[in-house]
N, C-alpha and C. Protein backbone atom coordinates (compact mmCIF):
# COMPACT_ATOMS: atom_id res chain seq x y z
N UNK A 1 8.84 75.66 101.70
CA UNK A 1 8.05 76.76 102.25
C UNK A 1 8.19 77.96 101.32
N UNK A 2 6.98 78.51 100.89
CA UNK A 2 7.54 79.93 99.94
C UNK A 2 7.91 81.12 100.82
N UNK A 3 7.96 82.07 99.88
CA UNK A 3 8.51 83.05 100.05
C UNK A 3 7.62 83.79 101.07
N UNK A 4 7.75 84.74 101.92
CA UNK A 4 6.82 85.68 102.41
C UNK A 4 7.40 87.07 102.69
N UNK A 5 6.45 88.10 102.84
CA UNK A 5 7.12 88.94 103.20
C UNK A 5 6.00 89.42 104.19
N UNK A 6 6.65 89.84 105.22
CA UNK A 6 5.67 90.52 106.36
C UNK A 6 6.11 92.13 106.29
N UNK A 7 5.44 92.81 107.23
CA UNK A 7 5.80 93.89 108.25
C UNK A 7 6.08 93.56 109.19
N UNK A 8 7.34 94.36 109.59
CA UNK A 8 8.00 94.05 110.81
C UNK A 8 7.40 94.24 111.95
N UNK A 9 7.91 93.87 113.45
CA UNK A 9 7.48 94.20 114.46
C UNK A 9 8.94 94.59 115.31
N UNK A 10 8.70 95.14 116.81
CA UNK A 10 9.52 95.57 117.59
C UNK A 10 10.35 94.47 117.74
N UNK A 11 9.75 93.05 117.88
CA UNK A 11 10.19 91.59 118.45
C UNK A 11 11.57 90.83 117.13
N UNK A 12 11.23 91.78 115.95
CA UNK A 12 12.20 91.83 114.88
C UNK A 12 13.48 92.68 114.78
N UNK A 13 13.70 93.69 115.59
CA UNK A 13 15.01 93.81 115.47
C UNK A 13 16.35 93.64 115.70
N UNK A 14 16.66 92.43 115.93
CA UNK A 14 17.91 91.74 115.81
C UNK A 14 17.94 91.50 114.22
N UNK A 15 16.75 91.02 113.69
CA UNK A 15 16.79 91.01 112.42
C UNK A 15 17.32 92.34 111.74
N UNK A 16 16.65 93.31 111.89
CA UNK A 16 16.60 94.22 111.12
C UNK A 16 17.88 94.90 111.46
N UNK A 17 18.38 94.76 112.63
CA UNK A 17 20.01 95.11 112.94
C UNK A 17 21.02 94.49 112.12
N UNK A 18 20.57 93.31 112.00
CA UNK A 18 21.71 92.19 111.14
C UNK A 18 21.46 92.71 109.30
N UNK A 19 20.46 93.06 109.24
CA UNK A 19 20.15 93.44 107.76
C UNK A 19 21.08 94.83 107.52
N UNK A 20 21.14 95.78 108.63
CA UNK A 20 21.41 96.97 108.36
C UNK A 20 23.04 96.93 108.80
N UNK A 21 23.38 95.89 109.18
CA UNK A 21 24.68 95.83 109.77
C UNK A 21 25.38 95.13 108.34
N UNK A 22 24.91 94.12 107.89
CA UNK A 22 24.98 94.37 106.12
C UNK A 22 25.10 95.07 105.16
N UNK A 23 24.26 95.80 104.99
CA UNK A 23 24.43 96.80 103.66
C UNK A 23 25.21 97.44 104.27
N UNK A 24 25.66 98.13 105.85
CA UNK A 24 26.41 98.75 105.97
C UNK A 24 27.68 98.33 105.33
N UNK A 25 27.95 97.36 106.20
CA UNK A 25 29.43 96.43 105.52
C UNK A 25 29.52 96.75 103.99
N UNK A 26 28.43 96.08 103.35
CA UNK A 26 28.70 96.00 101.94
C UNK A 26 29.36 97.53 101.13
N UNK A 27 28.49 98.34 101.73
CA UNK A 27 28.71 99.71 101.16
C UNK A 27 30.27 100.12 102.14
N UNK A 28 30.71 99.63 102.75
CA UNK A 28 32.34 100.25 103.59
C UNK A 28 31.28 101.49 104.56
N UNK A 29 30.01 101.33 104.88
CA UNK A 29 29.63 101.80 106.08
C UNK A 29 30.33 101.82 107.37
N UNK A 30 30.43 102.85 108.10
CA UNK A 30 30.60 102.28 109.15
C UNK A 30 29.80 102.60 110.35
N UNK A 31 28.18 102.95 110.21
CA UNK A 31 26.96 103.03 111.16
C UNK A 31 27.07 101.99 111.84
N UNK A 32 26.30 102.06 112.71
CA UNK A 32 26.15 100.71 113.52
C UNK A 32 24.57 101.24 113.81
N UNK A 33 23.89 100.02 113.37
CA UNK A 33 22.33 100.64 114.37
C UNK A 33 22.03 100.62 115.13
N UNK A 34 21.19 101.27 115.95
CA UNK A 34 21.13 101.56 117.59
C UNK A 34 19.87 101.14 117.90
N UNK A 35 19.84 100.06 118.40
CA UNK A 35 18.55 99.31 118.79
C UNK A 35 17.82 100.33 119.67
N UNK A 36 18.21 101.22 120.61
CA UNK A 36 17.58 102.07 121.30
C UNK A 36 16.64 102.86 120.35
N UNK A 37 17.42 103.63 118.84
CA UNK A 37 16.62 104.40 118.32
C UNK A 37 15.94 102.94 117.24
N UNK A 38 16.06 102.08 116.86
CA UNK A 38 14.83 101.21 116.03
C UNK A 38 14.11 101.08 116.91
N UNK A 39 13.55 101.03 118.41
CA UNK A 39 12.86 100.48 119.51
C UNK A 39 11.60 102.09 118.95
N UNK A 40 12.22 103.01 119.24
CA UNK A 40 11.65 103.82 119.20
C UNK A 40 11.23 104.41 118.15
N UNK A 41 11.39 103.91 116.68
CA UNK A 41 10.68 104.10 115.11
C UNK A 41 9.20 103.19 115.54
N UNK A 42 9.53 102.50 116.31
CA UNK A 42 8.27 101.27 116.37
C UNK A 42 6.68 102.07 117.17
N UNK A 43 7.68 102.92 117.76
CA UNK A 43 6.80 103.24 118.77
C UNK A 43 6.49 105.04 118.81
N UNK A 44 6.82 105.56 117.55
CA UNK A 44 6.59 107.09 117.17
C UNK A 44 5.43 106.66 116.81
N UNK A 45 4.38 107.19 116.96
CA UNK A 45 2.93 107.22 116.91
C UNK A 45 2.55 108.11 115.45
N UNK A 46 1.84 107.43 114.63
CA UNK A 46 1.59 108.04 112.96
C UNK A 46 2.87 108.67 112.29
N UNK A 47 4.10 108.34 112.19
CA UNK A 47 5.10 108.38 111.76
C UNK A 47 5.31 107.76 110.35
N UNK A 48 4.40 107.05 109.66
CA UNK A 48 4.49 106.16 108.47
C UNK A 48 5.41 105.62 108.14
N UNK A 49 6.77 105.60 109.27
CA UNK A 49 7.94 104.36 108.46
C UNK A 49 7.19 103.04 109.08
N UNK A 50 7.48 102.20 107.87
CA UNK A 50 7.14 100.62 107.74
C UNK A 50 8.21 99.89 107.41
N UNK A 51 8.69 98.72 108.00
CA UNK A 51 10.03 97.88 107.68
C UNK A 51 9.08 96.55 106.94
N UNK A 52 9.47 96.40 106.45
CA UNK A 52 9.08 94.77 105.70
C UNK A 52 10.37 93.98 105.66
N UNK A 53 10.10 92.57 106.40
CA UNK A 53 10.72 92.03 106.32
C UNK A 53 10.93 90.24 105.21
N UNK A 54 11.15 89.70 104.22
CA UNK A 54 11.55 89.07 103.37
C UNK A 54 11.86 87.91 103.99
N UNK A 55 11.33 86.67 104.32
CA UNK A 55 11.98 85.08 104.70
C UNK A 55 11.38 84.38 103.93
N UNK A 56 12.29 83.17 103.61
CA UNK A 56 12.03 81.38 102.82
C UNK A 56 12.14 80.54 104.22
N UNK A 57 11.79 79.66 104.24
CA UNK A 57 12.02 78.37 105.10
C UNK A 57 12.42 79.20 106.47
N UNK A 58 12.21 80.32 106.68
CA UNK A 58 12.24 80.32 108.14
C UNK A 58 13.39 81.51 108.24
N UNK A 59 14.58 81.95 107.25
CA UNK A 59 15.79 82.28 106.97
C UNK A 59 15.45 83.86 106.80
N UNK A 60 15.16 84.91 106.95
CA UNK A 60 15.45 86.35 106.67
C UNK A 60 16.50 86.69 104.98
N UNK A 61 15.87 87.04 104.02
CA UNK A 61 16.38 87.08 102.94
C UNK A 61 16.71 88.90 102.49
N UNK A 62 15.42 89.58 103.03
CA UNK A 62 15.30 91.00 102.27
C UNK A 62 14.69 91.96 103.63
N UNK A 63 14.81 93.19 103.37
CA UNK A 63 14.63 93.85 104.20
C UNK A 63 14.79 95.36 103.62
N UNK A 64 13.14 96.23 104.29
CA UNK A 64 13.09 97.73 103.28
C UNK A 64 12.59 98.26 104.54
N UNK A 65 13.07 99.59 104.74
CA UNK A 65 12.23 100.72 105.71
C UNK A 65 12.02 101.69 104.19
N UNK A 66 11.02 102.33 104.60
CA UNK A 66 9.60 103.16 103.79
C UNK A 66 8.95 103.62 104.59
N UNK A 67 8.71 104.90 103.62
CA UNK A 67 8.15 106.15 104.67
C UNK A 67 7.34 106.77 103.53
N UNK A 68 6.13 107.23 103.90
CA UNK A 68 5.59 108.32 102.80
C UNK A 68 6.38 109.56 102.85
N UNK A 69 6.68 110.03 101.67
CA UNK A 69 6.83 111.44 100.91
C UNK A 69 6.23 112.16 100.30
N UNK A 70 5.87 113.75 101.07
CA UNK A 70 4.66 114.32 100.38
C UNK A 70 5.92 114.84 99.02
N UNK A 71 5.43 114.67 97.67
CA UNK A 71 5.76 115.53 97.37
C UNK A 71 5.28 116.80 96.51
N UNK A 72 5.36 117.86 97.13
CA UNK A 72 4.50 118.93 97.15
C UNK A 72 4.60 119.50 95.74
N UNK A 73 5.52 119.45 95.30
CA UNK A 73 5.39 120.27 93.67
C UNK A 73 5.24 119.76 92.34
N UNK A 74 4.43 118.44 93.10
CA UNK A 74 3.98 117.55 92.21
C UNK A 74 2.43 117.37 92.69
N UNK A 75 2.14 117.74 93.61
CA UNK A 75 0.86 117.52 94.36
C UNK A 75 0.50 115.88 94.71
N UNK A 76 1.10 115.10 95.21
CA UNK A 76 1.38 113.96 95.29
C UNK A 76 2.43 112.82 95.82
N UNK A 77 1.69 111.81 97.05
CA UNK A 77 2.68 111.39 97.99
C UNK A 77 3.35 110.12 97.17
N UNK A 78 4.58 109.78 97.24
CA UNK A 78 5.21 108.92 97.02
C UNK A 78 5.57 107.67 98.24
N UNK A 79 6.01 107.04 97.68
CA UNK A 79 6.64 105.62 99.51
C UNK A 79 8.05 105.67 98.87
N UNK A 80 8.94 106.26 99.86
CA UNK A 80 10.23 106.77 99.73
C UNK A 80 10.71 105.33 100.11
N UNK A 81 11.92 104.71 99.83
CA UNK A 81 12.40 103.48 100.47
C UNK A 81 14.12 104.49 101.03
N UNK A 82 13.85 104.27 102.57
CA UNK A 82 14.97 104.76 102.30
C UNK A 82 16.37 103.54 102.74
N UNK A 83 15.98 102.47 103.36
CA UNK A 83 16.36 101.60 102.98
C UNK A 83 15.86 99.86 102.32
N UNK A 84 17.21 99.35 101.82
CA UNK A 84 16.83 98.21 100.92
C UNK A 84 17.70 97.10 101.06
N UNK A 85 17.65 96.23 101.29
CA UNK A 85 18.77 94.99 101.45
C UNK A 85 18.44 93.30 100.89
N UNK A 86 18.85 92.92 100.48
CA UNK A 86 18.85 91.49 100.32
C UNK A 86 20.02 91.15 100.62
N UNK A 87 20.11 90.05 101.51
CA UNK A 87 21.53 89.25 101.82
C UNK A 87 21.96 88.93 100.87
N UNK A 88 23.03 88.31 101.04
CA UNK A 88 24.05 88.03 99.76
C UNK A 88 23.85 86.52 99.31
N UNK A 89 23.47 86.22 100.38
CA UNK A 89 23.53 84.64 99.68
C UNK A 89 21.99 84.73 99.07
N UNK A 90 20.93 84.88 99.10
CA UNK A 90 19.66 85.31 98.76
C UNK A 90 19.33 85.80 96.80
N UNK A 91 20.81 87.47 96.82
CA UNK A 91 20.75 87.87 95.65
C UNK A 91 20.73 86.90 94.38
N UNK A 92 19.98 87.86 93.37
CA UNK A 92 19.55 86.70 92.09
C UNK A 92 18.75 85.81 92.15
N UNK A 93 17.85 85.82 92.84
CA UNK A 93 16.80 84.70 92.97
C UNK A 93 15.58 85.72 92.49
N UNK A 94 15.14 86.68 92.67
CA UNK A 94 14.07 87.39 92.54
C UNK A 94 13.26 87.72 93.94
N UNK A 95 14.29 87.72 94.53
CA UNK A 95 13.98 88.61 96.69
C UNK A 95 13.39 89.98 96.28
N UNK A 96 14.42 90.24 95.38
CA UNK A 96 14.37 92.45 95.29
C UNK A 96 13.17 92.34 94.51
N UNK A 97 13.25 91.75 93.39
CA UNK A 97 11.91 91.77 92.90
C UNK A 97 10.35 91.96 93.78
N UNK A 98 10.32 90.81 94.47
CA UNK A 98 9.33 90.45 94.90
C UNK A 98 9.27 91.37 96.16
N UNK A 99 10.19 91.80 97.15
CA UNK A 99 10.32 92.97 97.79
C UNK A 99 9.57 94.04 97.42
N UNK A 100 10.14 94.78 95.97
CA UNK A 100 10.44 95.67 95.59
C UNK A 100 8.22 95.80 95.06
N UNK A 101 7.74 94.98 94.73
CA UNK A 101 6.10 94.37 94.20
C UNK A 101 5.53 94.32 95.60
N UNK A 102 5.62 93.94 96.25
CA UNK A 102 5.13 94.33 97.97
C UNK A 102 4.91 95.67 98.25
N UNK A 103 6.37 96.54 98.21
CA UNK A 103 6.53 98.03 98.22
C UNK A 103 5.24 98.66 97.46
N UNK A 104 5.48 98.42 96.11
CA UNK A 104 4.39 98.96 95.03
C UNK A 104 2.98 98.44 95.64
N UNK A 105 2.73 97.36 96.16
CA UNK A 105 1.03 97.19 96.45
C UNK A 105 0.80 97.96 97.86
N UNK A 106 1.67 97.84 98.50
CA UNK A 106 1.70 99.08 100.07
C UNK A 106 1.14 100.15 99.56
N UNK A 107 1.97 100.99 98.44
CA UNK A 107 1.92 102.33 98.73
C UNK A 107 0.57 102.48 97.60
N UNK A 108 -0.23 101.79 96.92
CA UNK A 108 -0.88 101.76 95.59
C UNK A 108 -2.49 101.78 97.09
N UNK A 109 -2.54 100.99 98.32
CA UNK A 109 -3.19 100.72 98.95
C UNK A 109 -3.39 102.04 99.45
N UNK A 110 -2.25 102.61 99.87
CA UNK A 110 -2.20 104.10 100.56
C UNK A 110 -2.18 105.66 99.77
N UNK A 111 -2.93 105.47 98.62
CA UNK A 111 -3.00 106.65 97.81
C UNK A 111 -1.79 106.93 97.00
N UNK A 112 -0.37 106.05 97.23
CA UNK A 112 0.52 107.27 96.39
C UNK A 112 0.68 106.72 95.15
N UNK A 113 1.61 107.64 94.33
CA UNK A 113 1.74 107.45 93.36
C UNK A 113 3.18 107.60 92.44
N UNK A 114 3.96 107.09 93.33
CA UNK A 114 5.28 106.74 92.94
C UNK A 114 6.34 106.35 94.12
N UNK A 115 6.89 105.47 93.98
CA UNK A 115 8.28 105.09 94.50
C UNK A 115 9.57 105.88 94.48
N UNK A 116 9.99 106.06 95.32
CA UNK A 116 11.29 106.62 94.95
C UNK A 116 12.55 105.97 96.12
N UNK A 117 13.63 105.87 95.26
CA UNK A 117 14.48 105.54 96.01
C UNK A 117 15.83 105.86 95.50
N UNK A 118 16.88 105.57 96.15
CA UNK A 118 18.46 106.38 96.14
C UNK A 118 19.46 105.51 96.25
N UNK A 119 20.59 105.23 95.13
CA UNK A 119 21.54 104.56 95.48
C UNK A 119 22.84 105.42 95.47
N UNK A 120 24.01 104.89 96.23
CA UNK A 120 25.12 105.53 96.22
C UNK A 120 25.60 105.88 94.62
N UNK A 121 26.19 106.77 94.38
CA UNK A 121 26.66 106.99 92.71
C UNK A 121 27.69 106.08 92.33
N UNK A 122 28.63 105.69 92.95
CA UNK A 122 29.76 104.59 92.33
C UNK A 122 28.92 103.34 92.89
N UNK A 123 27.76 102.73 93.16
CA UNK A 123 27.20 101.90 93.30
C UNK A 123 25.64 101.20 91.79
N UNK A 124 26.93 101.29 90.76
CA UNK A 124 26.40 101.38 89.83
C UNK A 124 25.28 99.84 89.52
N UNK A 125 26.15 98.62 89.90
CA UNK A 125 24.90 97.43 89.76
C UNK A 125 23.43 97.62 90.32
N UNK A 126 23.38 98.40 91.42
CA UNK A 126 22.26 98.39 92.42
C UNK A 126 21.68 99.54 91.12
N UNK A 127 21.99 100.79 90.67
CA UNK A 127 21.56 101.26 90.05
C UNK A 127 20.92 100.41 88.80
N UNK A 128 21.18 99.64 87.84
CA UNK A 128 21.08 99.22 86.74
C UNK A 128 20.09 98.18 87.42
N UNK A 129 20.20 97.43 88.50
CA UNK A 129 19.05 96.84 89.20
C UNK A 129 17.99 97.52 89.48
N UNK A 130 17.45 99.31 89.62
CA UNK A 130 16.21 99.73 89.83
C UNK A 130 15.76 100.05 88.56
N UNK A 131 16.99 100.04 87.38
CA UNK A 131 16.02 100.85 86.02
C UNK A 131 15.69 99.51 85.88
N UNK A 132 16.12 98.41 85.72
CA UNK A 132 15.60 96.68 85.43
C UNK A 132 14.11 96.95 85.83
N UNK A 133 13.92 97.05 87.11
CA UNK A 133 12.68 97.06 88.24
C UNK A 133 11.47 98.42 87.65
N UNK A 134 12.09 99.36 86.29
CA UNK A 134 10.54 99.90 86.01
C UNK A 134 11.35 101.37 86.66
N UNK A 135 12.41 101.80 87.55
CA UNK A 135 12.80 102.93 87.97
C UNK A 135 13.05 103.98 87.08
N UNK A 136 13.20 105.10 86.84
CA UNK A 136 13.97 105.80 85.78
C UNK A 136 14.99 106.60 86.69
N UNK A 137 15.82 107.75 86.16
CA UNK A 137 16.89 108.21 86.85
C UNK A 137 16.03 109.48 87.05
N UNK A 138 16.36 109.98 88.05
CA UNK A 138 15.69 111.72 88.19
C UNK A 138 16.67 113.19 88.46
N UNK A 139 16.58 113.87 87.79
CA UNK A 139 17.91 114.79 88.01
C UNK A 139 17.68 115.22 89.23
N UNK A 140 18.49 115.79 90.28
CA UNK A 140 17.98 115.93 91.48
C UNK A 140 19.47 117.35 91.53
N UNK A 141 19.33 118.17 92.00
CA UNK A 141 20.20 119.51 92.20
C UNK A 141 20.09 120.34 93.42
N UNK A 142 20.73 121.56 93.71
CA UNK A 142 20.36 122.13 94.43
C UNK A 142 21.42 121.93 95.54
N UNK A 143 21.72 122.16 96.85
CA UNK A 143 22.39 122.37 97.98
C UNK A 143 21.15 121.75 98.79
N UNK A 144 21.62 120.93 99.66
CA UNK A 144 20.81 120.13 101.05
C UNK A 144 21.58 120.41 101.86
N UNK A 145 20.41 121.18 103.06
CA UNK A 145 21.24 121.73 104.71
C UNK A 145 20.11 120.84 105.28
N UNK A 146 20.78 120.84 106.70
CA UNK A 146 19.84 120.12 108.25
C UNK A 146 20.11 121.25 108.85
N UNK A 147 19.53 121.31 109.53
CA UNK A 147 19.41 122.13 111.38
C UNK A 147 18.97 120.90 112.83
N UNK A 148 19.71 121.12 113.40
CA UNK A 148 19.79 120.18 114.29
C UNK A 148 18.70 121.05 115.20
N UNK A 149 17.74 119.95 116.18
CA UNK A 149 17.11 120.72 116.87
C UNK A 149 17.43 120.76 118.38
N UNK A 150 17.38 121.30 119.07
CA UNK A 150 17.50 121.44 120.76
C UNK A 150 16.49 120.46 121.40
N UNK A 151 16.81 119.78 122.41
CA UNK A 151 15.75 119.13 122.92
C UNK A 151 15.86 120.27 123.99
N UNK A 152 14.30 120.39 124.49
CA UNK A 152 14.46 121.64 125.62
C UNK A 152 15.06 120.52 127.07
């Protein structure tokens, strides 16, 4: 059976729990995902995150959430990945690849015009795996704050 990759649905997240309960591990995460809040990514109305999910023979291999990014001082939206996974037994076959070529025809369909994505800094293979994939490095600076909001 080849390869496929879909978009996810609501009826997919055990999958997408087990994917994210992974990279967590791998990275010494210690999130746990909250099926309550994936229930409800499914169901935010024009929100643009999209999960794609990656199976062979029936088996779950890869797995990306993606979101458009305006970015404004470029005049131009990007498809942010903000996450990425291939199982372990999977890696080296060409999953990320072919993942990663899905991503690019999504967002090429939806006007944008670049990818962007983020790996941990002492997570140097995954790095040397996106410049492989066509990525370059981007200097990125500055101080990042949140504000938490009040629910009334």
């Amino acid at each position: 059976m080849p390869h496929i990759i879909r978009t996810a649905t609501v009826d997919d997240i055990p999958t997408i729990t087990d994917h994210i309960t992974s990279l967590c591990e791998h990275h010494g995460d210690t999130y746990v995902a909250d099926v309550d809040f994936l229930t409800d990514v499914f169901h935010l109305a024009d929100s643009g995150i999209t999960m794609f999910l990656g199976e062979t023979d029936g088996h779950p291999t890869s797995f990306a959430l993606v979101h458009p990014w305006g970015a404004f001082y470029q005049n131009t939206w990007r498809a942010n990945i903000h996450l990425f996974h291939i199982h372990a037994e999977f890696r080296g076959r060409g999953y990320g690849r072919k993942m990663m070529d899905h991503i690019r025809d999504w967002a090429l369909c939806r006007g944008m015009t670049q990818i962007s994505v983020a790996a941990y800094l002492q997570n140097e293979p995954t790095q040397q795996i996106y410049l492989k994939l066509g990525f370059k490095r981007r200097p990125m600076g500055g101080a990042h704050f949140i504000c938490d909001l009040e629910n009334p």
